[in-house]
PDB file of N, CA and C in Angstrom:
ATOM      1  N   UNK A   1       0.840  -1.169   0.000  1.00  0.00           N
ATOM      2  CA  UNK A   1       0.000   0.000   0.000  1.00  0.00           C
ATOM      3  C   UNK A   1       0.891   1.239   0.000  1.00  0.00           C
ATOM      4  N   UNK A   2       0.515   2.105  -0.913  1.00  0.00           N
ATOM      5  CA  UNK A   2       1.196   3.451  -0.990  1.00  0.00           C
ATOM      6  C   UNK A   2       1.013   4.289   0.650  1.00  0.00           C
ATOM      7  N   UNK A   3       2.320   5.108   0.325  1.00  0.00           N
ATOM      8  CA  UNK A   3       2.154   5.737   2.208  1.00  0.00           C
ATOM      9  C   UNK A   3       1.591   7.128   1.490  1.00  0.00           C
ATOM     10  N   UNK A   4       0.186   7.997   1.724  1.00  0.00           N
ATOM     11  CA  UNK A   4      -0.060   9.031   0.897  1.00  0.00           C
ATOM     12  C   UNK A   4      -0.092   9.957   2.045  1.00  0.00           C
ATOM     13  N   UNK A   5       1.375  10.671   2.049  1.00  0.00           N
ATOM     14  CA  UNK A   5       1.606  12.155   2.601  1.00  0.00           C
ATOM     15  C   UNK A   5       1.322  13.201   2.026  1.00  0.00           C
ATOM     16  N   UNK A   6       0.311  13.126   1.579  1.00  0.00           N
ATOM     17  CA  UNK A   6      -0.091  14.832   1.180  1.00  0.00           C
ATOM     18  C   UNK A   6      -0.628  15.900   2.535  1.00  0.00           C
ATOM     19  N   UNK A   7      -0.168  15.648   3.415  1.00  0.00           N
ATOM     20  CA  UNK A   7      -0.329  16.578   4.713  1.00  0.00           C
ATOM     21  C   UNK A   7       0.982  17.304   4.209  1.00  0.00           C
ATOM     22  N   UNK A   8       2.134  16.029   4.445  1.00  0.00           N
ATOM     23  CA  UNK A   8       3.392  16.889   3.591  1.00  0.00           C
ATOM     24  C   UNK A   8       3.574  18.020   2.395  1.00  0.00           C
ATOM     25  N   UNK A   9       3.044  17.642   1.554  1.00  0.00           N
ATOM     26  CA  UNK A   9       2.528  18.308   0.388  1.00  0.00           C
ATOM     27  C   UNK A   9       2.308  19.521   0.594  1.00  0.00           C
ATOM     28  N   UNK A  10       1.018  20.294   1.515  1.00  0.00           N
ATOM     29  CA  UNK A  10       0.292  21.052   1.534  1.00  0.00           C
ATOM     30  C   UNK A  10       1.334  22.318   1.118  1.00  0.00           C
ATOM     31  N   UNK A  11       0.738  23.126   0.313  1.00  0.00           N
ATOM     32  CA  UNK A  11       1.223  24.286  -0.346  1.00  0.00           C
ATOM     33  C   UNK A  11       2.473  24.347  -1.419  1.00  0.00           C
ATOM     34  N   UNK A  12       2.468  22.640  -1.769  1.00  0.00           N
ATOM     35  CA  UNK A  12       3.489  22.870  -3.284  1.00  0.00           C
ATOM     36  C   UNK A  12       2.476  22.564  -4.300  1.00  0.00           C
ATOM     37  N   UNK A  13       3.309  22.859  -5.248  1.00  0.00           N
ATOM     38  CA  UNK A  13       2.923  23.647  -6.314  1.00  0.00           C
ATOM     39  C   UNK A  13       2.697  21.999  -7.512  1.00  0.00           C
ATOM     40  N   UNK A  14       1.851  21.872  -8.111  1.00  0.00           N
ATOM     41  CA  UNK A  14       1.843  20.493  -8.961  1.00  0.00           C
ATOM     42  C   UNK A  14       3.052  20.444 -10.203  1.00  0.00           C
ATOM     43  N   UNK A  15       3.492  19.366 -10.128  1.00  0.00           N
ATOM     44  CA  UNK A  15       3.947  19.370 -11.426  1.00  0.00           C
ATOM     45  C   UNK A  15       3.801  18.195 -12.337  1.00  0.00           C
ATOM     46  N   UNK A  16       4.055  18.224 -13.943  1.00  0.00           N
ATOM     47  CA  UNK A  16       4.225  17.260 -14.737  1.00  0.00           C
ATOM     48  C   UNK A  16       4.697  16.577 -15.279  1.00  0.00           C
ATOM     49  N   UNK A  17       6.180  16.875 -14.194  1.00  0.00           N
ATOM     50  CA  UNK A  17       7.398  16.114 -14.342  1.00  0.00           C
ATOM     51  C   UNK A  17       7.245  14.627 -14.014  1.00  0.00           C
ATOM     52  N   UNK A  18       7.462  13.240 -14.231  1.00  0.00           N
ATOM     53  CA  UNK A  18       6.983  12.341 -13.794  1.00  0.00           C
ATOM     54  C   UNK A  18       8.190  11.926 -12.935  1.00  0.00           C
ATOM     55  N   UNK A  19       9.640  12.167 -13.021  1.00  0.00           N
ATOM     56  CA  UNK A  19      10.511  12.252 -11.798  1.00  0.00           C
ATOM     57  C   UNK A  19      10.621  13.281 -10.694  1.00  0.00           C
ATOM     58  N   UNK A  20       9.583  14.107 -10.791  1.00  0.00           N
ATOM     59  CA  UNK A  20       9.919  14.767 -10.033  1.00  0.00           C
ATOM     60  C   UNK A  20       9.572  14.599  -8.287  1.00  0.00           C
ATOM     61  N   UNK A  21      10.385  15.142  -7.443  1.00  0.00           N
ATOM     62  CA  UNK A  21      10.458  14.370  -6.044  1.00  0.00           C
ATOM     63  C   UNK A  21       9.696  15.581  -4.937  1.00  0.00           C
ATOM     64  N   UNK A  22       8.975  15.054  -4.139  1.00  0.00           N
ATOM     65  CA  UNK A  22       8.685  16.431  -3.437  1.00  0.00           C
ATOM     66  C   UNK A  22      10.009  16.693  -2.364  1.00  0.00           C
ATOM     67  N   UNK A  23      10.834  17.767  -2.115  1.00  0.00           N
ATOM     68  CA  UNK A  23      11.698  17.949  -1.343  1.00  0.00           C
ATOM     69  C   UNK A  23      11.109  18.527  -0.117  1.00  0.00           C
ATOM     70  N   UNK A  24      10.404  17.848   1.320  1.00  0.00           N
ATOM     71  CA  UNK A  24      10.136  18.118   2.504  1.00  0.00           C
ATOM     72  C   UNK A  24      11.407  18.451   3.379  1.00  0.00           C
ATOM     73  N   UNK A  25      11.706  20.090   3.686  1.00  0.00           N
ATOM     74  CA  UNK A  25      12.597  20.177   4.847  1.00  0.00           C
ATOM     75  C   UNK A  25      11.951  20.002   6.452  1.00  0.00           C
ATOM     76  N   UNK A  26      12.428  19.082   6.848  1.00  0.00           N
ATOM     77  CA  UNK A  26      11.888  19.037   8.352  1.00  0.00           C
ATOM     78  C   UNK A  26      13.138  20.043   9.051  1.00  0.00           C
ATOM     79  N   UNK A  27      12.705  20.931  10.182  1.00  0.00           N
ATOM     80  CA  UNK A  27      14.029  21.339  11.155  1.00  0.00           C
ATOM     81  C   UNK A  27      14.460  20.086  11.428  1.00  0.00           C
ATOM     82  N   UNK A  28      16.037  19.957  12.224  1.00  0.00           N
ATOM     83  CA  UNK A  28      16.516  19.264  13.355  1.00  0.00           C
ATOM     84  C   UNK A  28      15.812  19.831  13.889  1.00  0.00           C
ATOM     85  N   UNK A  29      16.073  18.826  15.214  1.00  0.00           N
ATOM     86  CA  UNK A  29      15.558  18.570  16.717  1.00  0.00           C
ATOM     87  C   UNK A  29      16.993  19.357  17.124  1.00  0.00           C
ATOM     88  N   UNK A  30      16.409  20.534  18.330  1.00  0.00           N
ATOM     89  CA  UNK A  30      17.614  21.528  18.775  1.00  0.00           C
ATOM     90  C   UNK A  30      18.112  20.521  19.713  1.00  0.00           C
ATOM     91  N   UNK A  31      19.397  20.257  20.092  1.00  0.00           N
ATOM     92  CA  UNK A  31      20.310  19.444  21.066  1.00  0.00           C
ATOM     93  C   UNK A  31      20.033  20.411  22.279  1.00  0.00           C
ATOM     94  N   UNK A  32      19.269  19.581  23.089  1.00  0.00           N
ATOM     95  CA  UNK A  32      19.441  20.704  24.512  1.00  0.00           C
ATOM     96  C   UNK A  32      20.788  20.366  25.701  1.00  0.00           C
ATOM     97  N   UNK A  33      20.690  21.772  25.741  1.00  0.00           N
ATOM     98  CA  UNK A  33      21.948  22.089  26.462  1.00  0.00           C
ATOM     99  C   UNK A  33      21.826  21.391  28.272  1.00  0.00           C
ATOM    100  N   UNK A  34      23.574  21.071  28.218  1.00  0.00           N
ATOM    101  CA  UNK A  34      23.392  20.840  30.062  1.00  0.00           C
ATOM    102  C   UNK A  34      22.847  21.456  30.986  1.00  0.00           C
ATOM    103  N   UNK A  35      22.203  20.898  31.912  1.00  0.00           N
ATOM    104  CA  UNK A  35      21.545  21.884  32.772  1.00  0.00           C
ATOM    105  C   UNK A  35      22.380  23.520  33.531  1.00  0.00           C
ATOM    106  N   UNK A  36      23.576  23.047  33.331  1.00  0.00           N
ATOM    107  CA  UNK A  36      25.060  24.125  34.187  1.00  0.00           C
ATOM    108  C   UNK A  36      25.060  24.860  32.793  1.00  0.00           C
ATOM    109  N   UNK A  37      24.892  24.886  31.676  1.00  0.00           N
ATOM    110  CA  UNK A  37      24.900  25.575  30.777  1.00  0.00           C
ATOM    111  C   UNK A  37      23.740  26.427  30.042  1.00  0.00           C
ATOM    112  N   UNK A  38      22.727  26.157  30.781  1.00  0.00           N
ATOM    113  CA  UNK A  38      21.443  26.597  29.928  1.00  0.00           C
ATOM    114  C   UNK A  38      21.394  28.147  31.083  1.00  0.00           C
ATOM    115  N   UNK A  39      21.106  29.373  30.325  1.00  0.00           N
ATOM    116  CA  UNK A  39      21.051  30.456  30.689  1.00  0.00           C
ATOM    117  C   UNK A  39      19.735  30.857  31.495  1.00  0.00           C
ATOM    118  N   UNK A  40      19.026  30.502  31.623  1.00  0.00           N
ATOM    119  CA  UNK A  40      17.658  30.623  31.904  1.00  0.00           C
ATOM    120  C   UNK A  40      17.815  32.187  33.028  1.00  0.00           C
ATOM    121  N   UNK A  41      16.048  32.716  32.618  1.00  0.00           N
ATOM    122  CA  UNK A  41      15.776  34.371  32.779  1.00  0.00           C
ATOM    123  C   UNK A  41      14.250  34.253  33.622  1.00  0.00           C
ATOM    124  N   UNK A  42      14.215  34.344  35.274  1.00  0.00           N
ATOM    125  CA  UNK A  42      13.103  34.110  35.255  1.00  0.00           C
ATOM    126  C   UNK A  42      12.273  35.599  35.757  1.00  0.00           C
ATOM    127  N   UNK A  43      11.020  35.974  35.564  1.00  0.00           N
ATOM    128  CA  UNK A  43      10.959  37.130  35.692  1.00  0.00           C
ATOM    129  C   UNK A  43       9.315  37.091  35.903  1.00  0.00           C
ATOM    130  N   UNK A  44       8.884  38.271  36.361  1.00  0.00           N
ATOM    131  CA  UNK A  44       7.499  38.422  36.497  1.00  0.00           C
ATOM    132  C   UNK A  44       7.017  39.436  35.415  1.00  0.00           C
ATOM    133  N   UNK A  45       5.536  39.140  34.837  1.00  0.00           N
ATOM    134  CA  UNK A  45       4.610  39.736  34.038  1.00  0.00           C
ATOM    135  C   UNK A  45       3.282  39.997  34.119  1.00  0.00           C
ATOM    136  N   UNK A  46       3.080  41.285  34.426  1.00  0.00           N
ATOM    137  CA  UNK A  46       1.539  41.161  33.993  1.00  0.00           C
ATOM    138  C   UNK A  46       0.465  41.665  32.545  1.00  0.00           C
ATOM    139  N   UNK A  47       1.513  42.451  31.689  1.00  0.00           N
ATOM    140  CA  UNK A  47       1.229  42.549  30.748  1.00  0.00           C
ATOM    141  C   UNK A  47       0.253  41.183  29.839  1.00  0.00           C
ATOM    142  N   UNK A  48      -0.810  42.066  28.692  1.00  0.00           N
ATOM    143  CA  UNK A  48      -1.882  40.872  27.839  1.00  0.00           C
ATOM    144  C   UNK A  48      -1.937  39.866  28.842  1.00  0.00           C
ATOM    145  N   UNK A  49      -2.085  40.159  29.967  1.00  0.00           N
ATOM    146  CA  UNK A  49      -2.852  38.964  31.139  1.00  0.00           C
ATOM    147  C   UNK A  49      -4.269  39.033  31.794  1.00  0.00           C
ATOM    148  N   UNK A  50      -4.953  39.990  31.784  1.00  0.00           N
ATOM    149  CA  UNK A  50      -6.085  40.805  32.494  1.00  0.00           C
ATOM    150  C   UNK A  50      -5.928  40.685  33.655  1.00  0.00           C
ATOM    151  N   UNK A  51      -4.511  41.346  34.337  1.00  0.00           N
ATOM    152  CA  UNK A  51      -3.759  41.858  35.127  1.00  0.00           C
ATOM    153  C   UNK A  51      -3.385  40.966  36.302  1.00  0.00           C
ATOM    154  N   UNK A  52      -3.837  39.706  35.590  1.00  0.00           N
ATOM    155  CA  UNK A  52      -3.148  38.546  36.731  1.00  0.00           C
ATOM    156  C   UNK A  52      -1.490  38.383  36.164  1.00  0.00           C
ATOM    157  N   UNK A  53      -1.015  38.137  37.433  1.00  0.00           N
ATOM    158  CA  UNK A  53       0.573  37.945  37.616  1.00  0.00           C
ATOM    159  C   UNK A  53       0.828  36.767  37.160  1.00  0.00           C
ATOM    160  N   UNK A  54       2.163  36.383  36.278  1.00  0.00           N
ATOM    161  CA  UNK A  54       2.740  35.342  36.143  1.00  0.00           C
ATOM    162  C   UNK A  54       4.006  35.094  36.323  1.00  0.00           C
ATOM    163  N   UNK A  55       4.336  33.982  36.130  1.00  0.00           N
ATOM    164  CA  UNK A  55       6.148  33.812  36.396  1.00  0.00           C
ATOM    165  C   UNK A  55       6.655  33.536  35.196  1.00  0.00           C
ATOM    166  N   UNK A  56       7.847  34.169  34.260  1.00  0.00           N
ATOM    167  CA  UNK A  56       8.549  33.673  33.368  1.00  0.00           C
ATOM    168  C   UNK A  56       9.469  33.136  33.243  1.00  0.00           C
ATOM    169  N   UNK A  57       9.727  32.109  32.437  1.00  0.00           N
ATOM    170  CA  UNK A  57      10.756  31.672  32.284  1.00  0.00           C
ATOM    171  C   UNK A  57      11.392  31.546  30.965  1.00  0.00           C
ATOM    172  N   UNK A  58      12.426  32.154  30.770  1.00  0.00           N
ATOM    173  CA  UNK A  58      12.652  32.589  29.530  1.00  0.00           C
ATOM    174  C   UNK A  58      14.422  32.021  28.913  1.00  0.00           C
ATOM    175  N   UNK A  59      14.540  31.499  27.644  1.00  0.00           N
ATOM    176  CA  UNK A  59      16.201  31.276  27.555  1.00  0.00           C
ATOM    177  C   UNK A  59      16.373  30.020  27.692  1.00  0.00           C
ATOM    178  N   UNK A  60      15.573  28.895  27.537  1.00  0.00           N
ATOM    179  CA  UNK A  60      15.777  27.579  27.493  1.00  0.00           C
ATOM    180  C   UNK A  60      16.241  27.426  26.065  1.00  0.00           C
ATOM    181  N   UNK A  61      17.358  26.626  25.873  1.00  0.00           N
ATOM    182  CA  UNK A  61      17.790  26.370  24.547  1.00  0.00           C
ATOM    183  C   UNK A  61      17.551  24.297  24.830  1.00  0.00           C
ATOM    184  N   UNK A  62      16.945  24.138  23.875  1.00  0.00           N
ATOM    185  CA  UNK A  62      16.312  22.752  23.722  1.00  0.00           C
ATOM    186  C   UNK A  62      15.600  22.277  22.925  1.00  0.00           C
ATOM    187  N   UNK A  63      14.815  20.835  22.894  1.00  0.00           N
ATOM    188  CA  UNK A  63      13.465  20.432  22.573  1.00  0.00           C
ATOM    189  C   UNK A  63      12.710  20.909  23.237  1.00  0.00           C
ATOM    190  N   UNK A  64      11.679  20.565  22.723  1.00  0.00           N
ATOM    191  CA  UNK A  64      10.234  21.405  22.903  1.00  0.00           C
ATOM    192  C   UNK A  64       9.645  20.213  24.345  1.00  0.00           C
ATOM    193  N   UNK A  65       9.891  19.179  24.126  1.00  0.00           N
ATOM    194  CA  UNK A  65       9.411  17.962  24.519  1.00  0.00           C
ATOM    195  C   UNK A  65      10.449  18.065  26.202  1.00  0.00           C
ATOM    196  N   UNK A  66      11.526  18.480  26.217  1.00  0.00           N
ATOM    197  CA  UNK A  66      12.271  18.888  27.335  1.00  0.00           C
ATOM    198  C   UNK A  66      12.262  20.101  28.079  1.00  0.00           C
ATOM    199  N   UNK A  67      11.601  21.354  27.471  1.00  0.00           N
ATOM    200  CA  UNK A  67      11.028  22.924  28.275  1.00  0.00           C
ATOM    201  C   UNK A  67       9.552  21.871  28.761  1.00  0.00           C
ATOM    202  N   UNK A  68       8.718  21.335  28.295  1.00  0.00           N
ATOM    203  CA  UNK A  68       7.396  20.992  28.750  1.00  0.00           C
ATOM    204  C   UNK A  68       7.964  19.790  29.891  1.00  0.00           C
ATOM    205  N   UNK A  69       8.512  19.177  29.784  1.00  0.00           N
ATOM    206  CA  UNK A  69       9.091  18.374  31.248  1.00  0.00           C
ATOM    207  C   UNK A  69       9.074  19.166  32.200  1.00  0.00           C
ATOM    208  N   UNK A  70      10.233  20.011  32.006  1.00  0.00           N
ATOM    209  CA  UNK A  70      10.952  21.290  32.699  1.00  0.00           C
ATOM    210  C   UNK A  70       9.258  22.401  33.513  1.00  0.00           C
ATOM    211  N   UNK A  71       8.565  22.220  32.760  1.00  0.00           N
ATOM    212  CA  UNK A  71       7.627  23.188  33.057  1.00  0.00           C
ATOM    213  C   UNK A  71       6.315  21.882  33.718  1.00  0.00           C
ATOM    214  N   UNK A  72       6.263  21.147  33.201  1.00  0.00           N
ATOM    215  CA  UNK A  72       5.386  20.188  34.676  1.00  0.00           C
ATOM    216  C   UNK A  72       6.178  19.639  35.649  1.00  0.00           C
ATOM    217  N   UNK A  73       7.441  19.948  36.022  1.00  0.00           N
ATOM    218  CA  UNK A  73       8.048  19.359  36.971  1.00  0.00           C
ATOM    219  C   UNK A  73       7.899  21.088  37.785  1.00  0.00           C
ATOM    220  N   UNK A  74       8.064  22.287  37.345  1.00  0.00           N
ATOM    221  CA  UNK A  74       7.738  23.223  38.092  1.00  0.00           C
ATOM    222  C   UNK A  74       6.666  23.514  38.608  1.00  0.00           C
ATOM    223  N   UNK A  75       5.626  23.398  37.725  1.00  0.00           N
ATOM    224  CA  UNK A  75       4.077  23.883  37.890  1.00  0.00           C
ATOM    225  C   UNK A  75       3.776  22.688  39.099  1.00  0.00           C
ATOM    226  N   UNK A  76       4.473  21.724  39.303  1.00  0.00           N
ATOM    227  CA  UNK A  76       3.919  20.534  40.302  1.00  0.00           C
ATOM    228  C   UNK A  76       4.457  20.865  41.120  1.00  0.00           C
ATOM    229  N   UNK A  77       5.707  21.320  41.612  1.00  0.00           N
ATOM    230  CA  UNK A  77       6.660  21.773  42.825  1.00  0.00           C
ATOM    231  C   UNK A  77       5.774  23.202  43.262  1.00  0.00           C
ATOM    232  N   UNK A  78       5.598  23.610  42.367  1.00  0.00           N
ATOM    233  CA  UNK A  78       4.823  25.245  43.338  1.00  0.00           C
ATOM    234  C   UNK A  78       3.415  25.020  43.523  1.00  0.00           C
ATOM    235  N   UNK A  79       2.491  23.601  42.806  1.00  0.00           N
ATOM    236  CA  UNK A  79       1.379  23.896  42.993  1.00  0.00           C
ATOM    237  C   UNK A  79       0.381  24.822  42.579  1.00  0.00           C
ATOM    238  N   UNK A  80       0.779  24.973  41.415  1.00  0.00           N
ATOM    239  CA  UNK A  80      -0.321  25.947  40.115  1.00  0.00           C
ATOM    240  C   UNK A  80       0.087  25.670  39.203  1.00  0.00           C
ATOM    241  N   UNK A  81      -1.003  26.302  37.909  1.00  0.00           N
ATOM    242  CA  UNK A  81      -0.963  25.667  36.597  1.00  0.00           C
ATOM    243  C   UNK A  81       0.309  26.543  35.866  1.00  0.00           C
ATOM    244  N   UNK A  82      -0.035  26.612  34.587  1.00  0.00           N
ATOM    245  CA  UNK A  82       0.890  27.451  33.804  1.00  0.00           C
ATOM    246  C   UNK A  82       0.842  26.770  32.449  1.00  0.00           C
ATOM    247  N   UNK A  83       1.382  26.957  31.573  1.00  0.00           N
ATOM    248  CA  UNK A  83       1.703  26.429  30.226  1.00  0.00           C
ATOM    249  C   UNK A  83       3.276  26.761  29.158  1.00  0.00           C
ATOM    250  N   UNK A  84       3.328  26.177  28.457  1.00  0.00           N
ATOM    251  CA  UNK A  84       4.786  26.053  27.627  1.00  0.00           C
ATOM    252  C   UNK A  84       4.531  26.976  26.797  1.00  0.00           C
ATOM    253  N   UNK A  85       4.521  28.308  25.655  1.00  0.00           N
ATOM    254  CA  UNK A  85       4.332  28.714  24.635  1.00  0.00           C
ATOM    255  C   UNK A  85       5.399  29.832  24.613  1.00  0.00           C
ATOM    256  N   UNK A  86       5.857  29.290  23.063  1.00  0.00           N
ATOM    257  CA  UNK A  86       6.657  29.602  21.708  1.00  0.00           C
ATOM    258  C   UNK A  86       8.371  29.976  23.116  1.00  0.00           C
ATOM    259  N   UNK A  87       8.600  28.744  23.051  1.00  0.00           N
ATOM    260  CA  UNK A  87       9.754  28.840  23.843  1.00  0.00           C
ATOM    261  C   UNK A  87       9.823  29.465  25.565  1.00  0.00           C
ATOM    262  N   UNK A  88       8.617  29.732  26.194  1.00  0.00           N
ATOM    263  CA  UNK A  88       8.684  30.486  27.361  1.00  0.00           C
ATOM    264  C   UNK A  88       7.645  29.829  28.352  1.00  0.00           C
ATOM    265  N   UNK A  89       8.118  29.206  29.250  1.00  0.00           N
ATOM    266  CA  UNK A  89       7.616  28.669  30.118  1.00  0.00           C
ATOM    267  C   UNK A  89       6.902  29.771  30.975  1.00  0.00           C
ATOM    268  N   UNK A  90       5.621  29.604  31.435  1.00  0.00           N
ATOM    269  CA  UNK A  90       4.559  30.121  32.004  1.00  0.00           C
ATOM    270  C   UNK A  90       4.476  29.465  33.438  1.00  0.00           C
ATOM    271  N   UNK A  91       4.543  29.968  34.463  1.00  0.00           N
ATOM    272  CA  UNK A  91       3.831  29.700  35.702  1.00  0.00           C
ATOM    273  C   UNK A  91       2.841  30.623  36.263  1.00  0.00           C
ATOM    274  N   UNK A  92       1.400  30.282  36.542  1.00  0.00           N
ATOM    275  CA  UNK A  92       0.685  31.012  37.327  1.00  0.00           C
ATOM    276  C   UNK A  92       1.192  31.607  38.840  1.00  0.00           C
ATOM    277  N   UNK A  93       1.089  32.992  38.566  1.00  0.00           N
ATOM    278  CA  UNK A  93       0.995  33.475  40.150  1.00  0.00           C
ATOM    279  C   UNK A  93       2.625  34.039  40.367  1.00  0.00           C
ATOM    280  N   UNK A  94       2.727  34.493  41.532  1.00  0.00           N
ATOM    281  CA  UNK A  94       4.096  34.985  41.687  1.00  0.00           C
ATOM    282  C   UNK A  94       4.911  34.477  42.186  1.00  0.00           C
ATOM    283  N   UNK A  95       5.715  33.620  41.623  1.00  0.00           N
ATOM    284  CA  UNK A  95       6.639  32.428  42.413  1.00  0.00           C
ATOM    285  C   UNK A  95       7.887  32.692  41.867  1.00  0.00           C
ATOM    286  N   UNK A  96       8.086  33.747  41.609  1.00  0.00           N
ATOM    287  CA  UNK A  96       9.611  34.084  40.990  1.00  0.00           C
ATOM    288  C   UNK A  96      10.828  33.764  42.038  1.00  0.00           C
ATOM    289  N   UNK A  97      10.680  33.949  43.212  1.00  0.00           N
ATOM    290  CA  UNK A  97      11.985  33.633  44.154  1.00  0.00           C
ATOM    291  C   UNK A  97      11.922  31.787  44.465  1.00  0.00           C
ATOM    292  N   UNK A  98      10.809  31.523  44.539  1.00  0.00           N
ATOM    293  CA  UNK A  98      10.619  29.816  44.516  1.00  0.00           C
ATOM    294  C   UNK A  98      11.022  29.268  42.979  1.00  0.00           C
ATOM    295  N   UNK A  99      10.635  29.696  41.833  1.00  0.00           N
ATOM    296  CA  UNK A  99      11.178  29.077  40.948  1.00  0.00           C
ATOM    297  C   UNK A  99      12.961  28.891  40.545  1.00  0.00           C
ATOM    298  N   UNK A 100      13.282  30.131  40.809  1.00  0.00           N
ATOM    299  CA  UNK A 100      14.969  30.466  41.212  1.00  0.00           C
ATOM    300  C   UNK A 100      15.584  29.719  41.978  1.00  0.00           C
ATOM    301  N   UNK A 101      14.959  29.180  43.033  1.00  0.00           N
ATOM    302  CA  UNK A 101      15.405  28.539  44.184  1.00  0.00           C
ATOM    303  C   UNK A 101      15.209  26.978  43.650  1.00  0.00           C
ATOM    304  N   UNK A 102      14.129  26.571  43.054  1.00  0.00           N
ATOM    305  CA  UNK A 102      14.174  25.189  42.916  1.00  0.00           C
ATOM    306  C   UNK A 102      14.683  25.005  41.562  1.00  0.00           C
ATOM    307  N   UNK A 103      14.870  26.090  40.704  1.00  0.00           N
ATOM    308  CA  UNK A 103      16.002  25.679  39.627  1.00  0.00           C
ATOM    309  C   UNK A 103      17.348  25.639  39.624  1.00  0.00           C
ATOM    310  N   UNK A 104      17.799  25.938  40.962  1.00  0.00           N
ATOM    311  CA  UNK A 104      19.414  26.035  41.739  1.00  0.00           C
ATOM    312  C   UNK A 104      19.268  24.924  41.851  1.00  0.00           C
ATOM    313  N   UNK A 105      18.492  24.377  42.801  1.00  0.00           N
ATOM    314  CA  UNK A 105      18.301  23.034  43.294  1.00  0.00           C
ATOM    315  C   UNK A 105      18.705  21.626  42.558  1.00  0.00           C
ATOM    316  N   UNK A 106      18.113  22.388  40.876  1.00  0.00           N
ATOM    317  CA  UNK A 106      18.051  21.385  40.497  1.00  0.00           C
ATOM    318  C   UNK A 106      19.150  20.635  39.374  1.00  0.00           C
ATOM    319  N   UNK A 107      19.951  22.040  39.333  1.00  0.00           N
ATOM    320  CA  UNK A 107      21.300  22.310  38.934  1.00  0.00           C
ATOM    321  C   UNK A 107      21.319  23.281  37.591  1.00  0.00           C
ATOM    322  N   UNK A 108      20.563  23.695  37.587  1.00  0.00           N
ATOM    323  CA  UNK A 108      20.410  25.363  36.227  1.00  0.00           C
ATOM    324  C   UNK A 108      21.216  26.363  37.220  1.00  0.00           C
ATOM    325  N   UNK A 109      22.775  25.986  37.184  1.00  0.00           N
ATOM    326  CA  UNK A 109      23.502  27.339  37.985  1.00  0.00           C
ATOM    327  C   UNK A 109      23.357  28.627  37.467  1.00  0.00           C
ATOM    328  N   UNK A 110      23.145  29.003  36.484  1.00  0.00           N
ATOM    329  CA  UNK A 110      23.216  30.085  35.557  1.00  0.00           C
ATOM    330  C   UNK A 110      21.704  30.417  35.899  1.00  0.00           C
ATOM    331  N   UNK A 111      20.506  30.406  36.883  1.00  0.00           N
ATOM    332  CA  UNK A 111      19.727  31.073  36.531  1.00  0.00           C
ATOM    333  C   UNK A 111      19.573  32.658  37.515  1.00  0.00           C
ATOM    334  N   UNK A 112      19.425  33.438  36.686  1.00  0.00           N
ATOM    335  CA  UNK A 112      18.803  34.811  38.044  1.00  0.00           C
ATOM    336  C   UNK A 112      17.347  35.316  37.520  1.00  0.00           C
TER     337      UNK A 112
END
C-alpha cells in the first residue's frame, strides 16, 4: 500500500514532471543544552494577562518535549498551573523567588 503524505505536500505547487520528487525540509531537533549551561531568565509579568501575575521563564535552549518536562516538573513543585508557549515557560501566580530557588536546586547554575 502506498504511504499518501499529502499533509506533507500542503502548499506545493503540482507538477508534470513524472521524476519529479517532493523535497520536505523538516528542522533538526535543537540538542538541549546541560543543565550548568542553559542560561535561563526568570521574571514576572503582567502585561496581555487581564492583570493577573505570572512567572517567566525565559532562555531555554532545547526540545520542545524537554522545556514541557521542565515546566510540569515546576508547575507541580509550586502547585499551580501554567503552560509552555513559543519557547517560554509560564507559571501562574508569583513564584519568581521559589522558581529560582528550585532551579538552583536542580542544577540550572546560571539562573537569576
Amino acid at each position: 500500500m502506498k504511504n499518501n503524505d499529502w499533509k506533507e505536500r500542503l502548499g506545493m505547487v503540482y507538477s508534470t514532471n513524472p521524476d519529479f520528487q517532493y523535497e520536505t525540509t523538516q528542522e533538526p531537533e535543537v540538542e538541549t543544552l546541560p543543565k550548568e549551561k542553559q542560561r535561563l531568565r526568570v521574571s514576572i509579568e503582567r502585561r496581555n494577562r487581564g492583570g493577573k501575575v505570572v512567572t517567566l521563564v525565559t532562555g531555554f535552549v532545547g526540545s520542545d518535549t524537554d522545556l514541557k518536562e521542565l515546566g510540569k516538573w515546576l508547575k507541580n513543585k509550586c502547585g499551580v498551573g501554567g503552560s509552555v508557549k513559543d519557547g517560554e515557560l509560564i507559571v501562574q501566580g508569583d513564584f519568581k523567588n521559589r522558581v529560582v530557588e528550585l532551579l538552583k536546586e536542580e542544577g540550572y547554575t546560571q539562573t537569576k
